[in-house]
N, C-alpha and C. Protein backbone atom coordinates (compact mmCIF):
# COMPACT_ATOMS: atom_id res chain seq x y z
N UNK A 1 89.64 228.25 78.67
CA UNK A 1 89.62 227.29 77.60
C UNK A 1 89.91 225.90 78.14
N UNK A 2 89.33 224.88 77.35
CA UNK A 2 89.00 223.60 78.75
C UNK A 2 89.37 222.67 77.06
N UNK A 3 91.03 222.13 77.31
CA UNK A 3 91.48 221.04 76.42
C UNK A 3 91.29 219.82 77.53
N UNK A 4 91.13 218.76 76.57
CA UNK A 4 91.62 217.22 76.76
C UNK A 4 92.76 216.66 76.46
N UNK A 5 93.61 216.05 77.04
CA UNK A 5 94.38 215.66 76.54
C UNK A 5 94.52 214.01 77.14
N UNK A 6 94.09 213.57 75.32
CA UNK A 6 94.17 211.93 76.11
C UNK A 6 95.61 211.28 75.78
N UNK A 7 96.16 210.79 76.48
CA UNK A 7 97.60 210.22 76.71
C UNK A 7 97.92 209.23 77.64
N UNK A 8 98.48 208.23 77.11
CA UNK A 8 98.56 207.14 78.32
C UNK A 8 100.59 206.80 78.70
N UNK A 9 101.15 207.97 78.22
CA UNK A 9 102.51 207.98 78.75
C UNK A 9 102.61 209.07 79.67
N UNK A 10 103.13 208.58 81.03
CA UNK A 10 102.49 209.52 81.82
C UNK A 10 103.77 210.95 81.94
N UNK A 11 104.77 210.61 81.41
CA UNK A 11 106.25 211.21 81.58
C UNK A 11 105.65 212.42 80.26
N UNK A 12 104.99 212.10 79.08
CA UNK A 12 104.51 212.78 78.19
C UNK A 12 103.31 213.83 79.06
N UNK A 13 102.40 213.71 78.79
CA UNK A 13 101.36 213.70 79.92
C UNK A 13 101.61 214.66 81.04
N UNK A 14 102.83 214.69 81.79
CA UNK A 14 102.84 215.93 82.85
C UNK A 14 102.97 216.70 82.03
N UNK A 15 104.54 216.69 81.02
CA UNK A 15 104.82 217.84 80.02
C UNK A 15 103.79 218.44 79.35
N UNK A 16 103.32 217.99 78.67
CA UNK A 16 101.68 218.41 78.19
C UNK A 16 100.68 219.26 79.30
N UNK A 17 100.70 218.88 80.33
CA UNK A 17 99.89 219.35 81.30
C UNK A 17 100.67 220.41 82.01
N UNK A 18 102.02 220.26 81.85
CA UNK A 18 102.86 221.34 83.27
C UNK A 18 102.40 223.11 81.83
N UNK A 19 102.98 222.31 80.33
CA UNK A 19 103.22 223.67 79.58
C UNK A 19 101.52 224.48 78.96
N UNK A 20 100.75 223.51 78.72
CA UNK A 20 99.43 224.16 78.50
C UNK A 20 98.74 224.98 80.07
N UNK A 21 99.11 223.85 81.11
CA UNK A 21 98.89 225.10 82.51
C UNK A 21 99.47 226.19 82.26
N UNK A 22 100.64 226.36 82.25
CA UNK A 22 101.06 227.73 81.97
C UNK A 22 101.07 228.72 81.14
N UNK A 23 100.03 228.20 80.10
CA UNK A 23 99.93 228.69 78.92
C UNK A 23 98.25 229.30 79.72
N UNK A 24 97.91 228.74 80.52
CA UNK A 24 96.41 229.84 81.14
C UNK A 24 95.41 228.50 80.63
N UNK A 25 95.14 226.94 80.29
CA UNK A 25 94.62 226.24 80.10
C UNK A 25 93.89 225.40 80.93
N UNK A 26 92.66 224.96 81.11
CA UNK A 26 91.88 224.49 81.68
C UNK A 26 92.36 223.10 81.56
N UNK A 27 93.32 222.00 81.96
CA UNK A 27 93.18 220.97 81.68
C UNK A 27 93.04 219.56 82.31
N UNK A 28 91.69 218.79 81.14
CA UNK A 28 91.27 217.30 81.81
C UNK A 28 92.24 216.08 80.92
N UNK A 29 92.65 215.62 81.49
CA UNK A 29 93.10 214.37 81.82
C UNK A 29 92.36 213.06 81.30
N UNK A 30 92.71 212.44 80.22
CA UNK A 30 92.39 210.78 80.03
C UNK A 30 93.47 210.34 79.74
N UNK A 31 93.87 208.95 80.90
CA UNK A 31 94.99 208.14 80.63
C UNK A 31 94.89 206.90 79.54
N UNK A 32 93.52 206.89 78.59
CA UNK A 32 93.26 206.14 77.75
C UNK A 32 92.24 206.50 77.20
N UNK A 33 92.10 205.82 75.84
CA UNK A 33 90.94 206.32 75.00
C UNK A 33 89.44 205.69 75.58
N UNK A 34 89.57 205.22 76.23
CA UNK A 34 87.97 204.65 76.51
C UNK A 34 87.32 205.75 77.49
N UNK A 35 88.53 205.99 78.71
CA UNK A 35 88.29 207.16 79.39
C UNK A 35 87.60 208.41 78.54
N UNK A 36 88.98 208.58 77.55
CA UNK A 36 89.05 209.75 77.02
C UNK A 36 87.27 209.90 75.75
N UNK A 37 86.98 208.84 75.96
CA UNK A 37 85.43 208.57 74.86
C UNK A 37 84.65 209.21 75.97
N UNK A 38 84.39 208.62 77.35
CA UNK A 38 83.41 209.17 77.68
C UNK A 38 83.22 210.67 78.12
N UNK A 39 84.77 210.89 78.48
CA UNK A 39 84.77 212.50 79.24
C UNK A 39 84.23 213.36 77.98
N UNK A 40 84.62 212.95 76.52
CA UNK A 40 83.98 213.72 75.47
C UNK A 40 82.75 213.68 75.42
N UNK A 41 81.96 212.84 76.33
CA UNK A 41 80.54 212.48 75.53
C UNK A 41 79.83 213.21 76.67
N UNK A 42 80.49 213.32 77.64
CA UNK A 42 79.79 214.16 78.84
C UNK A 42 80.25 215.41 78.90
N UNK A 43 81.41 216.00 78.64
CA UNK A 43 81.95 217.26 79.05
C UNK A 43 82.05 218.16 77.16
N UNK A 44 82.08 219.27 77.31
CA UNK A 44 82.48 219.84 75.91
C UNK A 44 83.95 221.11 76.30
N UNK A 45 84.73 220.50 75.45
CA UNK A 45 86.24 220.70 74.87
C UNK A 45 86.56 222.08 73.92
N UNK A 46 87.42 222.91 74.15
CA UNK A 46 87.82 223.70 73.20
C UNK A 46 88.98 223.29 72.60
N UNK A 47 88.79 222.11 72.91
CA UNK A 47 90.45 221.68 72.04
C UNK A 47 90.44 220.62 72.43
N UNK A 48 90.86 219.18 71.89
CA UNK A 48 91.19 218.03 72.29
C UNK A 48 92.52 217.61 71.60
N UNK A 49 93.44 216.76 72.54
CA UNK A 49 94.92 215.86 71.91
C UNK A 49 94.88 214.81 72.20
N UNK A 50 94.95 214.02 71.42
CA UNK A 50 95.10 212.24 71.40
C UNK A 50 96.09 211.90 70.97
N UNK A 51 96.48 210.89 71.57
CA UNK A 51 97.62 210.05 70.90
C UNK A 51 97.23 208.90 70.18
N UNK A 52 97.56 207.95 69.79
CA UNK A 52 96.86 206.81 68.73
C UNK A 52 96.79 206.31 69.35
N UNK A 53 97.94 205.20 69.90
CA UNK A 53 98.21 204.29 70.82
C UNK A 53 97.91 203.91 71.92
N UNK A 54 96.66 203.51 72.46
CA UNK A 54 96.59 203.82 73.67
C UNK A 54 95.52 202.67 74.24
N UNK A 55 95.72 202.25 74.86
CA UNK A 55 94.82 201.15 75.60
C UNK A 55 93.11 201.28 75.66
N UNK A 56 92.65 199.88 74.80
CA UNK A 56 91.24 200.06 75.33
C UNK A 56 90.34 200.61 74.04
N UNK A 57 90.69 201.62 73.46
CA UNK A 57 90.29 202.29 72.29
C UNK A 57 91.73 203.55 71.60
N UNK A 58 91.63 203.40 70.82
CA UNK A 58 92.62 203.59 69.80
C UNK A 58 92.20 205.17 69.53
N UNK A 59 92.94 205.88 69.28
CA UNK A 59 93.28 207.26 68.65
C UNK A 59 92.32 207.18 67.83
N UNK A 60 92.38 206.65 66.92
CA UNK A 60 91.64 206.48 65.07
C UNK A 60 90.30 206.49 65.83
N UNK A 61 90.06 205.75 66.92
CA UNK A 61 88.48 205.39 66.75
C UNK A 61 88.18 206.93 67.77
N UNK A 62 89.22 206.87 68.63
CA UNK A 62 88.36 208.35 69.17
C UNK A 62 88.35 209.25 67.95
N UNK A 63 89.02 209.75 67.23
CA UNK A 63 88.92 210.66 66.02
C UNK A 63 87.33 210.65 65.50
N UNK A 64 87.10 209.31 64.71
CA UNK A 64 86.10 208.62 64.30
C UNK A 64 84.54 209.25 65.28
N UNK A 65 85.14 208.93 66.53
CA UNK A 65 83.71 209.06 67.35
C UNK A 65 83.27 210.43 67.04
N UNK A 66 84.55 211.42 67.55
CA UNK A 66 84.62 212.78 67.79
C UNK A 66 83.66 213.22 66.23
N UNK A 67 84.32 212.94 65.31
CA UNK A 67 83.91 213.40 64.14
C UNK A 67 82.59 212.76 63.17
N UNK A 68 82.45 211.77 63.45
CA UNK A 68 81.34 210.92 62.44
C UNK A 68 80.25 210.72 63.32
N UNK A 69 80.28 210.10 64.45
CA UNK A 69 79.41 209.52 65.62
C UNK A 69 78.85 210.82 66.24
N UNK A 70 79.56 211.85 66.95
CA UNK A 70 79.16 213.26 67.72
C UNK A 70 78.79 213.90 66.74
N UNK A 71 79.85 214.21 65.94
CA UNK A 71 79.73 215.65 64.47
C UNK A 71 80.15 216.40 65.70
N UNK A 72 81.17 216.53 66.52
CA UNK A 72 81.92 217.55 66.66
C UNK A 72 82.83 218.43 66.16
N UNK A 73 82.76 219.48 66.22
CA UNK A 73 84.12 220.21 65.05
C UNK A 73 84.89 220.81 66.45
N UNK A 74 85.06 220.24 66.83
CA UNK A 74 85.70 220.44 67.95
C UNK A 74 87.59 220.08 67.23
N UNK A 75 88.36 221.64 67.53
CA UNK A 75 89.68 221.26 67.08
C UNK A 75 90.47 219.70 67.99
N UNK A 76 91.16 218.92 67.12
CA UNK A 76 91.48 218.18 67.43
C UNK A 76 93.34 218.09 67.19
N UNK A 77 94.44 217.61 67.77
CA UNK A 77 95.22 217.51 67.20
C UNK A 77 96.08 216.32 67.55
N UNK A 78 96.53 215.43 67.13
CA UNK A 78 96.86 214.06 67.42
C UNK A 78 98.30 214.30 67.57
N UNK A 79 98.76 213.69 68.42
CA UNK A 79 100.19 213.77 69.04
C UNK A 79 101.16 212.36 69.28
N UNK A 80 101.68 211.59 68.34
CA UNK A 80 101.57 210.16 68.21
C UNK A 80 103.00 210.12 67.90
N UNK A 81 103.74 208.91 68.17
CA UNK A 81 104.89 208.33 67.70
C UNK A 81 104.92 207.90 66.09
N UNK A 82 103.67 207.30 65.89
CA UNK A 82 103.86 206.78 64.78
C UNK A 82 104.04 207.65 63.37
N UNK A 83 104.76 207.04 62.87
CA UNK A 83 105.39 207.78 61.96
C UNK A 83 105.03 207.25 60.28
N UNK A 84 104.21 206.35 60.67
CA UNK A 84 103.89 205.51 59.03
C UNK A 84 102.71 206.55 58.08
N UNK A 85 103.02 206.97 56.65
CA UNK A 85 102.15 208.08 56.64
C UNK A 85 101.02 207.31 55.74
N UNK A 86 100.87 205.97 56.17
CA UNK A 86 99.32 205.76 55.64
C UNK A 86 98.53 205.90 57.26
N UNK A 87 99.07 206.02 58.35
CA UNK A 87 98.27 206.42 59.62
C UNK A 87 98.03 207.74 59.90
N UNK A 88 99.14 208.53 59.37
CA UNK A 88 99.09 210.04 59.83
C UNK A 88 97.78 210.23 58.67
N UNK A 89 97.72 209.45 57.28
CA UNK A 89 96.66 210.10 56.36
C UNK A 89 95.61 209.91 56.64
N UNK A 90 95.47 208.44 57.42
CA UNK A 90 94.35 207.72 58.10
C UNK A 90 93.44 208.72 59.46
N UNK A 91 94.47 209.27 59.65
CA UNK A 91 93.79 210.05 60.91
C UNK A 91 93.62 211.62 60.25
N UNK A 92 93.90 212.05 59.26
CA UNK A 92 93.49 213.47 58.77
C UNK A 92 91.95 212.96 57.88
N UNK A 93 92.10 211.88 57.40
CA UNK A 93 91.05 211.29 56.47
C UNK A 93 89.49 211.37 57.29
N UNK A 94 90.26 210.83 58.84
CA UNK A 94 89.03 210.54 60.21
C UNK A 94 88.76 212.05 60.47
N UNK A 95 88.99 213.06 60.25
CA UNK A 95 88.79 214.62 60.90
C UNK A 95 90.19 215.33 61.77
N UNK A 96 91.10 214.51 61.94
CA UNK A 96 92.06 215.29 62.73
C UNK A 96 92.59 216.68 62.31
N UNK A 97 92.90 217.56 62.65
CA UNK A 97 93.23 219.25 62.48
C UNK A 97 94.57 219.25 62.49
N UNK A 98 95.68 218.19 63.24
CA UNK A 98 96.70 218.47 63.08
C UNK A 98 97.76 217.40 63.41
N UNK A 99 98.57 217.46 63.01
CA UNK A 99 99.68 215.48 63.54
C UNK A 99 101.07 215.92 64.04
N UNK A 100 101.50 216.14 65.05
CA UNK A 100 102.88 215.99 66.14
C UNK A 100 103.47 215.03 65.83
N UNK A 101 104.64 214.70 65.44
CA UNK A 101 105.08 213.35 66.22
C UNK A 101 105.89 213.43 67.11
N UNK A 102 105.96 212.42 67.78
CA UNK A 102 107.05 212.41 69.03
C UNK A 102 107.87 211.90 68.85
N UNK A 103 109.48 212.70 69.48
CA UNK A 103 109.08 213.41 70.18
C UNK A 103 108.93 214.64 69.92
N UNK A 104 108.99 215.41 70.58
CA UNK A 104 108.51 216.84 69.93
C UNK A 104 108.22 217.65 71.27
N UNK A 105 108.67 219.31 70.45
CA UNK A 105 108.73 220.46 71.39
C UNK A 105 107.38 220.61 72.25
N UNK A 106 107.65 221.24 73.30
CA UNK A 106 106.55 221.47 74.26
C UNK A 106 105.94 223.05 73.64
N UNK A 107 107.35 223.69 73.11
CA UNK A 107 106.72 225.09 72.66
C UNK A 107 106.21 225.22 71.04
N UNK A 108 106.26 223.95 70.14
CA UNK A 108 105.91 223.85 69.40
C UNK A 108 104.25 223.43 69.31
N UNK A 109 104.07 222.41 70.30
CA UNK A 109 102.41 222.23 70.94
C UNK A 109 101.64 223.40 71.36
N UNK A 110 102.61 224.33 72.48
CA UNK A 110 101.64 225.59 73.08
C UNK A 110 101.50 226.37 71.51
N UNK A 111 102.56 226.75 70.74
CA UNK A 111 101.85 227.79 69.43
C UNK A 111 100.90 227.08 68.67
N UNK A 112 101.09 225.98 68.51
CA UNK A 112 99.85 225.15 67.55
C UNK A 112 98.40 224.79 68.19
N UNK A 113 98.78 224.66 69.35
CA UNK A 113 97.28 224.84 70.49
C UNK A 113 96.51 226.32 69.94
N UNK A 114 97.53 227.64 70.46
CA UNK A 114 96.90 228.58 70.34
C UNK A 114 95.85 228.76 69.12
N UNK A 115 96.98 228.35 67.73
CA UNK A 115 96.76 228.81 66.24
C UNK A 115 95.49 228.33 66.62
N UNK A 116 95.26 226.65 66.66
CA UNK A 116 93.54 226.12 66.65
C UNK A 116 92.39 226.61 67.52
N UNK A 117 93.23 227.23 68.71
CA UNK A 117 91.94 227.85 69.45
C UNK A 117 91.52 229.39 69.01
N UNK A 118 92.75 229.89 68.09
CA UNK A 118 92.11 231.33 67.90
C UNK A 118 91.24 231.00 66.28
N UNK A 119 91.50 230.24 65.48
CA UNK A 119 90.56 229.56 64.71
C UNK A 119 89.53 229.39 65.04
N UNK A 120 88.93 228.84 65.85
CA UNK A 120 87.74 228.33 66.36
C UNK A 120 86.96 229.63 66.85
C-alpha cells in the first residue's frame, strides 16, 4: 500500500514515516504542497496525508486538486494544527475523509490509516 504523506515539519514527518513503515507501508514523501501536487499527478496513492500549512500550495488547494480537478476518491486525511472549525469544515466541504489535529498520537494515525484503507 503506497501513502503520501505531504508535510513540511520535518520532526512530524519522520514520526509519520518511522510508524506507517512499521505498520508494512509503502511511503513517499512531499516536504510541500507543490511537490506534493505533482507526485499526485504522476504517481497513484492508496492513501494520502496533508497538512494545510505548508509552503508554495496550501492543504485546501491540494484537497481541491485531489478532488475537483483529478476526481480522485483516493482516501485522504488531513493532519493540521489548525484548530479553527470554519477550516476543519472548509477542508471536509473540499473532499477530505478525515481531520487530526496536532498534536496527536502516532497510534491514533496507524488505526485511522488502516480504517480508510480497509474501506477502500
Amino acid at each position: 500500500m503506497k501513502v503520501l504523506v505531504c508535510e513540511d515539519d520535518t520532526m512530524i514527518l519522520k514520526m509519520i514515516e518511522l510508524r506507517l513503515k512499521k505498520d508494512g507501508y509503502d511511503i513517499t514523501i512531499a516536504k510541500d504542497g507543490k511537490n506534493g501536487a505533482t507526485m499526485i499527478k504522476e504517481n497513484k496513492f492508496d492513501l494520502i496525508i496533508t497538512d494545510l500549512l505548508m509552503p508554495f500550495f496550501s492543504g485546501l488547494e491540494l484537497i481541491n486538486l485531489i478532488r475537483n480537478e483529478l476526481k480522485l476518491q483516493t482516501p485522504l486525511i488531513v493532519l493540521s494544527s489548525v484548530k479553527f472549525e470554519d477550516t476543519i469544515l472548509k477542508a471536509f466541504e473540499l473532499g477530505a475523509d478525515d481531520y487530526i489535529v496536532k498534536p496527536f498520537s502516532p497510534n491514533e494515525l496507524s488505526i485511522r490509516v488502516k480504517r480508510h484503507i480497509k474501506k477502500r
